[in-house]
Protein backbone atom coordinates (compact mmCIF):
# COMPACT_ATOMS: atom_id res chain seq x y z
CA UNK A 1 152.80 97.56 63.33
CA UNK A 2 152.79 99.37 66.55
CA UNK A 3 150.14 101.17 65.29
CA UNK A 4 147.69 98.75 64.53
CA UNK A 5 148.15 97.08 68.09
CA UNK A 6 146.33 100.34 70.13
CA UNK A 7 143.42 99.84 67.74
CA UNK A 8 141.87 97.20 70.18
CA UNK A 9 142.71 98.55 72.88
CA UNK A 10 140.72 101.94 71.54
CA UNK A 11 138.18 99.80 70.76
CA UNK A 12 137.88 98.60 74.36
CA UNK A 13 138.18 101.79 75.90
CA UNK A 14 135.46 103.95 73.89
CA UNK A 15 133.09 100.82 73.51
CA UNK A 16 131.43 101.13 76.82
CA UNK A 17 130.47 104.89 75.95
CA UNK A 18 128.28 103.14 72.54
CA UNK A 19 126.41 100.62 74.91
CA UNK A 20 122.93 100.57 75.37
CA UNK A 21 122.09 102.32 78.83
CA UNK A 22 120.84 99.68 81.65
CA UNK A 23 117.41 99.37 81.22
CA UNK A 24 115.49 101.02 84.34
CA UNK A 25 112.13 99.13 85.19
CA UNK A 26 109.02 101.45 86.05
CA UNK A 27 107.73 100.39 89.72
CA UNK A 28 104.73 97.28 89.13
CA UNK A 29 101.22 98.75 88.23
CA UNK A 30 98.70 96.92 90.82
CA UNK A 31 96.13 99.01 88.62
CA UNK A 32 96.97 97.19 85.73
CA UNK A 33 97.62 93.98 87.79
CA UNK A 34 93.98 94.23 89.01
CA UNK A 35 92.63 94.65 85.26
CA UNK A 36 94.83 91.29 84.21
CA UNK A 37 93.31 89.54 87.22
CA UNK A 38 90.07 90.32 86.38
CA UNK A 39 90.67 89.34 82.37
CA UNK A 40 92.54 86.27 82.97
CA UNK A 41 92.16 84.93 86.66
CA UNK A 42 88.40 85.48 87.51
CA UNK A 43 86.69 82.64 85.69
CA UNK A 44 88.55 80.48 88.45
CA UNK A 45 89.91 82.47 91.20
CA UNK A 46 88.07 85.39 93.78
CA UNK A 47 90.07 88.14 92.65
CA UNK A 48 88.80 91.06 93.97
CA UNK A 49 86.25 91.60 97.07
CA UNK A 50 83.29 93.00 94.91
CA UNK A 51 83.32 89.07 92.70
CA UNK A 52 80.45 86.88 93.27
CA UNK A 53 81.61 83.41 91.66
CA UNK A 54 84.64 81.60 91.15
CA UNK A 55 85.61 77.90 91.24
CA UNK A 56 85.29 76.86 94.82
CA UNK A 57 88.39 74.30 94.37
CA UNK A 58 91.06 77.01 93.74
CA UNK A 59 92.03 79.58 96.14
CA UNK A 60 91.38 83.02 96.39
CA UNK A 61 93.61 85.51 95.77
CA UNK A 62 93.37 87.11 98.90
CA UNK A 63 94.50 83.67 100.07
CA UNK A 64 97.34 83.27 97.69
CA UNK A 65 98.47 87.39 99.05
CA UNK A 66 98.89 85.80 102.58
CA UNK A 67 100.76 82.37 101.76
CA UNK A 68 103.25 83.10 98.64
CA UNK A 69 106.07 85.75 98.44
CA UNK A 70 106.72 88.15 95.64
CA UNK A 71 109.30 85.52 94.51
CA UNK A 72 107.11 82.85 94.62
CA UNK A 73 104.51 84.28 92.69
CA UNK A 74 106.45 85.65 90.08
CA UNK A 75 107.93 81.84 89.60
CA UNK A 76 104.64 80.25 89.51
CA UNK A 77 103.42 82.79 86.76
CA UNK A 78 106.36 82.30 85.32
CA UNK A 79 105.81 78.32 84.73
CA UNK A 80 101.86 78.34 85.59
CA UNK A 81 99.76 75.14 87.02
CA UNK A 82 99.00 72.30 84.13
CA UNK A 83 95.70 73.41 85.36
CA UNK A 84 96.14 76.74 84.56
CA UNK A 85 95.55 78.05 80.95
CA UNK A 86 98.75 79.53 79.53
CA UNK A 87 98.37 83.12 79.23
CA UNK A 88 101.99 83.85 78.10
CA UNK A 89 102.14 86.83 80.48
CA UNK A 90 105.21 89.04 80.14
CA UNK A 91 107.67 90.11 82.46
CA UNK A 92 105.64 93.36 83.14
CA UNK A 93 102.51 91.66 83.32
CA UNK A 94 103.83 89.48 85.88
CA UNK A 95 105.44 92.30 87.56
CA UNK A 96 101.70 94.06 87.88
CA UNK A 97 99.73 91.28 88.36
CA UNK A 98 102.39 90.13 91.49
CA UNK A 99 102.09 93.78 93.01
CA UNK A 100 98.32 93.22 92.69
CA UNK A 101 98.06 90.56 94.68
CA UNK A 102 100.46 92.05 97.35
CA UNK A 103 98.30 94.70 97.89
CA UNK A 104 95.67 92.21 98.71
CA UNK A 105 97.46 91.01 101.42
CA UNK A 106 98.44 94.14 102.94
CA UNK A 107 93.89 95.71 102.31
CA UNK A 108 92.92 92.27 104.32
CA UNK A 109 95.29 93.10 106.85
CA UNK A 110 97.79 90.23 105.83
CA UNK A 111 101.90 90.52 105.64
């Protein structure tokens, strides 16, 4: 019977040493960011400084870069405007598309 008892306790021990590894997330791609912007964002927003039109009633990215953290952004992609359409971004996508607009903020000489 004594046996039988360690079993879980092996089980315990040498478990950790089977588990997946943590997953470690690649650094945001404002590249591919700008490219998601561009596909998804530019019918209604000014997404980048060479656009020409965009829905005068919404604001600009480059205004968005200066008034909403990383934090913020991510949580409004996350759960997007009624307004918006629902692009069922991913994590990444998000991710990119948040670095993106950062580095508007920090080209028009914002935070």
């Amino acid at each position: 019977m004594r046996r039988f008892a360690i079993l879980p306790l092996l089980a315990c021990l040498t478990a950790p040493a089977f588990a997946a590894p943590p997953r470690v997330l690649s650094p945001p791609d404002p590249a591919q960011g700008e490219r998601i912007a561009r596909r998804w964002c530019a019918a209604c927003h000014v997404v980048a400084a060479d656009q020409k039109e965009a829905s005068a009633d919404v604001p600009s990215f480059f205004y968005v870069a200066r008034h909403m953290s990383n934090r913020d952004l991510s949580s409004f992609l996350t759960d997007p405007h009624p307004k918006m359409p629902d692009m069922s971004l991913t994590r990444r996508e998000i991710r990119d598309l948040t670095a993106y607009i950062r580095s508007l903020a920090k080209a028009s000489g914002g935070q």
